[in-house]
C-alpha atoms as a PDB file:
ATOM      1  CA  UNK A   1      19.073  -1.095  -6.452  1.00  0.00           C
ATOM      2  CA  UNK A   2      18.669   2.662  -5.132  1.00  0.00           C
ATOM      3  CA  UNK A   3      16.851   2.562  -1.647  1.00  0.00           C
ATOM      4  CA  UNK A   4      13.219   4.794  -2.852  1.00  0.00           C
ATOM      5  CA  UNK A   5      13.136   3.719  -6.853  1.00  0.00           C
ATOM      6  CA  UNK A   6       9.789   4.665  -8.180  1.00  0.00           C
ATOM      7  CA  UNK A   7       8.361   3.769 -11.107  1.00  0.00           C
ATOM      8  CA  UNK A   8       5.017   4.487 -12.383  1.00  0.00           C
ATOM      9  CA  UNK A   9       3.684   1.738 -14.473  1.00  0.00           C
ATOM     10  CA  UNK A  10       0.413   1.685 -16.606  1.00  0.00           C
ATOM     11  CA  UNK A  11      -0.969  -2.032 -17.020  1.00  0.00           C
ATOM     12  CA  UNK A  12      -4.482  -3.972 -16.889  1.00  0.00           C
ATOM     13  CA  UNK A  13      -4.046  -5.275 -13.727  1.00  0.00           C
ATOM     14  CA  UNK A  14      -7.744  -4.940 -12.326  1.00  0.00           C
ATOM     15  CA  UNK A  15      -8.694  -8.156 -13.187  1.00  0.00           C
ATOM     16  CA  UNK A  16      -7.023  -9.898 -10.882  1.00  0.00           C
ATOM     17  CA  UNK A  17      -7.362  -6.888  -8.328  1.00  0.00           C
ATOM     18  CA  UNK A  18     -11.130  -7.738  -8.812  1.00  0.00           C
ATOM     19  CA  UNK A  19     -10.926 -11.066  -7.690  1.00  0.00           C
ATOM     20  CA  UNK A  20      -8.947 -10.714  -5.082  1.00  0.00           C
ATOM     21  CA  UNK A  21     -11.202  -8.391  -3.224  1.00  0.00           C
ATOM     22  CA  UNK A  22     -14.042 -11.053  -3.423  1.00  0.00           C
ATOM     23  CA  UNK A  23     -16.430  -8.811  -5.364  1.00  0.00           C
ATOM     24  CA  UNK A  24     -15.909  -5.344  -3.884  1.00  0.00           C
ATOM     25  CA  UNK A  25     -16.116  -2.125  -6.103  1.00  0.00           C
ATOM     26  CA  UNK A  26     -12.627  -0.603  -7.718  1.00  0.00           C
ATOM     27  CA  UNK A  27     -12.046   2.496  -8.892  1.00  0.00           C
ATOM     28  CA  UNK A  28     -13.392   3.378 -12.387  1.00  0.00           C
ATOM     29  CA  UNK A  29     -11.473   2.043 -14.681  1.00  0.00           C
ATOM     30  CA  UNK A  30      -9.844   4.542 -16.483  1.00  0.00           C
ATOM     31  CA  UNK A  31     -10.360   3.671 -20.611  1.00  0.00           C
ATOM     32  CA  UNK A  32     -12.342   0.198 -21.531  1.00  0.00           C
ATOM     33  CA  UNK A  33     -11.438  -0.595 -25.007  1.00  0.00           C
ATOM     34  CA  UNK A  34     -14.503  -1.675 -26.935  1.00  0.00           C
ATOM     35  CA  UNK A  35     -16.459  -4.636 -26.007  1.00  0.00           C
ATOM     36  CA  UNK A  36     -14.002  -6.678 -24.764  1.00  0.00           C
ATOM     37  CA  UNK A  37     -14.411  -4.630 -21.597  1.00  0.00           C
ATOM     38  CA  UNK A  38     -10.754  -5.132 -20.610  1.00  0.00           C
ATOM     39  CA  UNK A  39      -8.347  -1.877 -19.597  1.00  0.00           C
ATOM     40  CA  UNK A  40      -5.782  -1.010 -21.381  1.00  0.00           C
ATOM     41  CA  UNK A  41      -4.663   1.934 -19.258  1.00  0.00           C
ATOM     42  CA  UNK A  42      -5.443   1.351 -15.795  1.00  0.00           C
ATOM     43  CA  UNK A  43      -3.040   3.249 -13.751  1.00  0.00           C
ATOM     44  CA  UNK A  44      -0.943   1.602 -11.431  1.00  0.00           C
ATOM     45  CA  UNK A  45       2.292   2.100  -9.106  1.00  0.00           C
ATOM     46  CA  UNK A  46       5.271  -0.018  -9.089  1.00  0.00           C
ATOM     47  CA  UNK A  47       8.182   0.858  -6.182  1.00  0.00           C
ATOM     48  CA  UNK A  48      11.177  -1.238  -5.072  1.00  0.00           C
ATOM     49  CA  UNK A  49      12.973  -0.204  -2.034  1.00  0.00           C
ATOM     50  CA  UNK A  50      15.799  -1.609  -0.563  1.00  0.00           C
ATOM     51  CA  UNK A  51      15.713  -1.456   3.788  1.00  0.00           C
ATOM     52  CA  UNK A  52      19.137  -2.470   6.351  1.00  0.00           C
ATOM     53  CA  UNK A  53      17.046  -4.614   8.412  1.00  0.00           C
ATOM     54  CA  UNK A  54      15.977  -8.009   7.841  1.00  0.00           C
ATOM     55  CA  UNK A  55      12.455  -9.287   6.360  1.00  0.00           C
ATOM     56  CA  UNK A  56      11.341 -10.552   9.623  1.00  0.00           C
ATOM     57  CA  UNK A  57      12.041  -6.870  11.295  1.00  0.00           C
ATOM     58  CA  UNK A  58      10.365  -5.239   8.047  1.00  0.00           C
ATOM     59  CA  UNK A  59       6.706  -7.488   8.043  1.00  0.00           C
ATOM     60  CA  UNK A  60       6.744  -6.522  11.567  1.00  0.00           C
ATOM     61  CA  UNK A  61       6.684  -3.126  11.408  1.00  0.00           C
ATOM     62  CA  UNK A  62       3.871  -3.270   8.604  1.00  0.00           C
ATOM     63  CA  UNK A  63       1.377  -5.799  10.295  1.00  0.00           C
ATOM     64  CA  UNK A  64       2.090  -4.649  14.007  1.00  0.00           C
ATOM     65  CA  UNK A  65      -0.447  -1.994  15.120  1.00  0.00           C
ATOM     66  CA  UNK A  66       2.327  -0.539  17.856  1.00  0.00           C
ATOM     67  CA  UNK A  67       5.431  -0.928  16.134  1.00  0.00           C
ATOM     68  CA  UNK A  68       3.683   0.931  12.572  1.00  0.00           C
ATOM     69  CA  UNK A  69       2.115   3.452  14.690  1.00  0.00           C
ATOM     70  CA  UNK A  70       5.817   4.563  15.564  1.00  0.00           C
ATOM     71  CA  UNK A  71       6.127   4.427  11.658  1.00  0.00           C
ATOM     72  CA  UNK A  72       3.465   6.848  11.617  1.00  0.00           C
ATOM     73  CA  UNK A  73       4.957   9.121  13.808  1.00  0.00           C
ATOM     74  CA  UNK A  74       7.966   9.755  11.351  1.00  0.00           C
ATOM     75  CA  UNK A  75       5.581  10.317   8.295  1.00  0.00           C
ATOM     76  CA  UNK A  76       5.518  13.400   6.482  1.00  0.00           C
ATOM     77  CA  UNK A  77       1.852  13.652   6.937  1.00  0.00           C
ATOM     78  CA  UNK A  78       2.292  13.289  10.757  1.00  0.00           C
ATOM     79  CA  UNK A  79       5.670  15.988  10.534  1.00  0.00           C
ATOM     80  CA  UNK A  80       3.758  18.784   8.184  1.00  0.00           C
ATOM     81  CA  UNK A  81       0.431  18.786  10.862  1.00  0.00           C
ATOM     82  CA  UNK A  82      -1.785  17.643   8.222  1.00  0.00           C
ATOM     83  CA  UNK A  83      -4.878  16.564   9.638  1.00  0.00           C
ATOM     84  CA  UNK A  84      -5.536  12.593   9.925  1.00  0.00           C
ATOM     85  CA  UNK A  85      -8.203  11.899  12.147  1.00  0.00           C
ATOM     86  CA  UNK A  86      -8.560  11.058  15.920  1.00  0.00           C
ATOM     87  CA  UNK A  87      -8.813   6.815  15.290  1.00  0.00           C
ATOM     88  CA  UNK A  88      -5.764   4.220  16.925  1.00  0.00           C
ATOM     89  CA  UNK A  89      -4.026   2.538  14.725  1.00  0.00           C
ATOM     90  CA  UNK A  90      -5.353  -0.904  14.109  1.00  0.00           C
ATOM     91  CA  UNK A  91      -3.653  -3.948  11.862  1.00  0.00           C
ATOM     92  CA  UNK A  92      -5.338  -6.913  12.261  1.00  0.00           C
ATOM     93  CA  UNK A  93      -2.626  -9.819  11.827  1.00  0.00           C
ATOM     94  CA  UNK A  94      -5.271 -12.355  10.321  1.00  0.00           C
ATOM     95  CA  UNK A  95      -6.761 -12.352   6.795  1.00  0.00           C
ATOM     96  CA  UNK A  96      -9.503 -10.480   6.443  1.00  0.00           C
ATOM     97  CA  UNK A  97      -8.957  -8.477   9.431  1.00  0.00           C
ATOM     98  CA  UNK A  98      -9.080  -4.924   8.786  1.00  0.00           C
ATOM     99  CA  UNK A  99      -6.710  -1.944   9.483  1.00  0.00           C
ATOM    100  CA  UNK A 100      -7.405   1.588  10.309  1.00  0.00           C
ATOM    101  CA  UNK A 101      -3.925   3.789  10.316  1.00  0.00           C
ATOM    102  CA  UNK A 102      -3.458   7.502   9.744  1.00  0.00           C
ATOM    103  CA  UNK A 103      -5.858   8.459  12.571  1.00  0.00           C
ATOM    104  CA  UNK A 104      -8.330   6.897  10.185  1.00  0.00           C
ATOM    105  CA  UNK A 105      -7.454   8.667   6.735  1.00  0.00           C
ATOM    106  CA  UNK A 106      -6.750   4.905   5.387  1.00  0.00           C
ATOM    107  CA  UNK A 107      -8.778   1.475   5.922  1.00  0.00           C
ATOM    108  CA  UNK A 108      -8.804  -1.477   4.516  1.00  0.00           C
ATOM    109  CA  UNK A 109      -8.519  -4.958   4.849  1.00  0.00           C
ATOM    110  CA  UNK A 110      -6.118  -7.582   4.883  1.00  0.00           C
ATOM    111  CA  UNK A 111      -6.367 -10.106   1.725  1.00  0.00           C
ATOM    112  CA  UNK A 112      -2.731 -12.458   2.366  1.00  0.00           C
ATOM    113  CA  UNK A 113      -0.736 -12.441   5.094  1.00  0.00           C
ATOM    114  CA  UNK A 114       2.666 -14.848   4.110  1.00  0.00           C
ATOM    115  CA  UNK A 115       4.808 -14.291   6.982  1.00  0.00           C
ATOM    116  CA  UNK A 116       8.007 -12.656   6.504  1.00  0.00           C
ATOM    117  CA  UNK A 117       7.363 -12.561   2.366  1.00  0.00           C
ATOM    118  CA  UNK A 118       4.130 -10.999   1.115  1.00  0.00           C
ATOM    119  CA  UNK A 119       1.241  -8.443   2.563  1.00  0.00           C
ATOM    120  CA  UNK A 120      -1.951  -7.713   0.216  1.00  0.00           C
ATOM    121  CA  UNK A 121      -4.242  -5.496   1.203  1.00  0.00           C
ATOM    122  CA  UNK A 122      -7.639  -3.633  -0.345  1.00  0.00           C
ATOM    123  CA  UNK A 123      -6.652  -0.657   0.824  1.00  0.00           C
ATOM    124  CA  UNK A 124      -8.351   3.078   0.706  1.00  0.00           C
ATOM    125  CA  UNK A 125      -8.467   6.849   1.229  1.00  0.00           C
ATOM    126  CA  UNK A 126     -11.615   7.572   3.465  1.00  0.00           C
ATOM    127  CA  UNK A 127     -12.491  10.368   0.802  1.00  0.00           C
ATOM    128  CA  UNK A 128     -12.637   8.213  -2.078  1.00  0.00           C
ATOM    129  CA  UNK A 129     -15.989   7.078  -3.323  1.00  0.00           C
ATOM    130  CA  UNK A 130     -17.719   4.980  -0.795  1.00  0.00           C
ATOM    131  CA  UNK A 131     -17.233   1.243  -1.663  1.00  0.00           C
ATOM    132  CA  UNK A 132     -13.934   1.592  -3.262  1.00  0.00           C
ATOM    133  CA  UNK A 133     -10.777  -0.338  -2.438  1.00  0.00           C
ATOM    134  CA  UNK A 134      -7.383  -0.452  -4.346  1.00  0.00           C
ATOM    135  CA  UNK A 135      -4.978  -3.233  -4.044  1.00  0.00           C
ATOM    136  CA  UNK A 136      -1.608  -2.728  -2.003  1.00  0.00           C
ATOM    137  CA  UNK A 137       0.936  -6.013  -2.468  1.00  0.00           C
ATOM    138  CA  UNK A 138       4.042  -5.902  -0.243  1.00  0.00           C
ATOM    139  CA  UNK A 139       6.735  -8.657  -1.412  1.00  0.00           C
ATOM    140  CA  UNK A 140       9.643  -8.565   0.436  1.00  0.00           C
ATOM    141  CA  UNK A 141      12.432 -10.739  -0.576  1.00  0.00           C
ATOM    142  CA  UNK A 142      16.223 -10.967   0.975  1.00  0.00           C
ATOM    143  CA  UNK A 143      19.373  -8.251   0.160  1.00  0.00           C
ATOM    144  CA  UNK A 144      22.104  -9.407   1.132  1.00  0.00           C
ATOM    145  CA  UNK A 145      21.498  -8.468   4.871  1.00  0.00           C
ATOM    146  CA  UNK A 146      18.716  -6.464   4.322  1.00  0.00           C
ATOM    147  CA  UNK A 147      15.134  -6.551   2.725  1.00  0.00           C
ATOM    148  CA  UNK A 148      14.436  -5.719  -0.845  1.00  0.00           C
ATOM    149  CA  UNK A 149      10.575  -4.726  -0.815  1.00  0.00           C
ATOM    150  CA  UNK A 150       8.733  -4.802  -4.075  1.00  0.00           C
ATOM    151  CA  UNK A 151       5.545  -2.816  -3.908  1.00  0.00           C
ATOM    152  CA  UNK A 152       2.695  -2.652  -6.128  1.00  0.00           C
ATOM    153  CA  UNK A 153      -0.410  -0.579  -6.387  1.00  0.00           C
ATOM    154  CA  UNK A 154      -3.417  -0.974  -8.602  1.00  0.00           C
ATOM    155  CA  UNK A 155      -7.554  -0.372  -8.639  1.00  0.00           C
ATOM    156  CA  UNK A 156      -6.988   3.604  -7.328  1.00  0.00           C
ATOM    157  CA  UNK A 157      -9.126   6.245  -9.033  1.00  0.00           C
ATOM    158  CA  UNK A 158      -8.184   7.575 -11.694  1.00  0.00           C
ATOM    159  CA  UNK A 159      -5.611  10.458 -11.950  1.00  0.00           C
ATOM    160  CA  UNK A 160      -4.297   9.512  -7.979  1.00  0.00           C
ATOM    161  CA  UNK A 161      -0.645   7.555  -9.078  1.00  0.00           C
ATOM    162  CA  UNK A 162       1.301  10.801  -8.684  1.00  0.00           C
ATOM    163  CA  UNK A 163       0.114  11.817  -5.650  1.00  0.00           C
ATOM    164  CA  UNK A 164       0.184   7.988  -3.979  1.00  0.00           C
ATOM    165  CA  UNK A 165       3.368   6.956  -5.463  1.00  0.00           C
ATOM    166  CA  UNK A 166       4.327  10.247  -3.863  1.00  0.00           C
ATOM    167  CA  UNK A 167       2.880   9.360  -0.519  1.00  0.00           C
ATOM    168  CA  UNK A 168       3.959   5.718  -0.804  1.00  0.00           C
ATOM    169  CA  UNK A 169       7.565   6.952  -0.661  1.00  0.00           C
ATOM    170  CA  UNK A 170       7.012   9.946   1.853  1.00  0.00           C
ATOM    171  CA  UNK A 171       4.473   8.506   4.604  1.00  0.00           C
ATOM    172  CA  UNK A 172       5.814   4.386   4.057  1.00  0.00           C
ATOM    173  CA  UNK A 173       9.386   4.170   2.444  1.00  0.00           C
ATOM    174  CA  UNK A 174      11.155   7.003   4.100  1.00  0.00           C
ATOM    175  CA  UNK A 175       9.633   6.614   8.080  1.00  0.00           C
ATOM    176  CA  UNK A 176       9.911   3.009   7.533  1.00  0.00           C
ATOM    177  CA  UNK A 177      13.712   3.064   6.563  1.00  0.00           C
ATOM    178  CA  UNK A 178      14.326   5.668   9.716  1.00  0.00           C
ATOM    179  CA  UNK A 179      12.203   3.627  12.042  1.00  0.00           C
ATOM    180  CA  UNK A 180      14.534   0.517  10.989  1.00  0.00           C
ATOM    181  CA  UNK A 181      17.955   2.325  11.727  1.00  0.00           C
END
């Protein structure tokens, strides 16, 4: 697998979004078909990328307040001067803990924490509606010596997968893979 595959999906995974933020909002759903009230076109974001460090070294740097705020640092948001906010970087390392990273741009909380294999997260812009969280899943598996991380999105508003899938690999992926060299 290419390190920084992306692959925009479209799929009715809100459901299970739904339940797994214990009742808080999501973002409109895009098209309800009927009165079945299900989605058949919720966007969502699918990326796999492959890192040269091992999982332990990779969960680390994404549930570690100090060692992702050095992730940060090599972000293109944090390289092109955009501005993020003033707030420290918090990760909370228990469930429900929250995080605050990109000065404060994005907050959330933590859903599962599986050592070493899987992050969730309801996860959101400060901008977006208030109430609304996406869901972020982090599974990272072995490669070879490395980490193959399989990311998926879902529960953003409507018309965001571009630019998040885009900002996924820019202000996540790429930092993340320089941080680990």
């Amino acid at each position: 697998m290419k390190q920084g595959t992306v692959r925009l999906t479209r799929r009715s995974a809100i459901a299970g979004a739904a339940a797994a933020l214990g009742g808080m909002a999501l973002a409109p759903i895009a098209a309800v078909a009927g009165a079945d009230e299900i989605s058949h076109s919720a966007e969502a974001i699918h990326q796999e990328v492959a890192f040269k460090a091992g999982r332990q070294r990779v969960y680390a740097a994404l549930t570690d307040a100090k060692l992702f705020s050095e992730v940060i640092k090599l972000s293109a948001a944090v390289k092109s001067g955009m501005a993020l906010g003033d707030k420290a970087t918090e990760v909370s390392q228990t469930v429900g803990g929250r995080f605050v990273i990109f000065g404060g741009h994005i907050i959330g909380r933590q859903i599962e924490l599986v050592r070493n294999e899987r992050i969730v997260q309801a996860w959101r812009v400060v901008d977006w509606d208030p109430g609304v969280y996406s869901i972020a899943r982090f599974a990272l598996s072995d490669n070879g010596p490395g980490t193959k991380l399989v990311f998926d999105h879902v529960g953003f508003p409507e018309g965001q997968a571009q630019h998040l899938a885009d900002g996924w690999k820019a202000n996540y992926w790429e930092p993340l893979a320089e941080f680990l060299s």
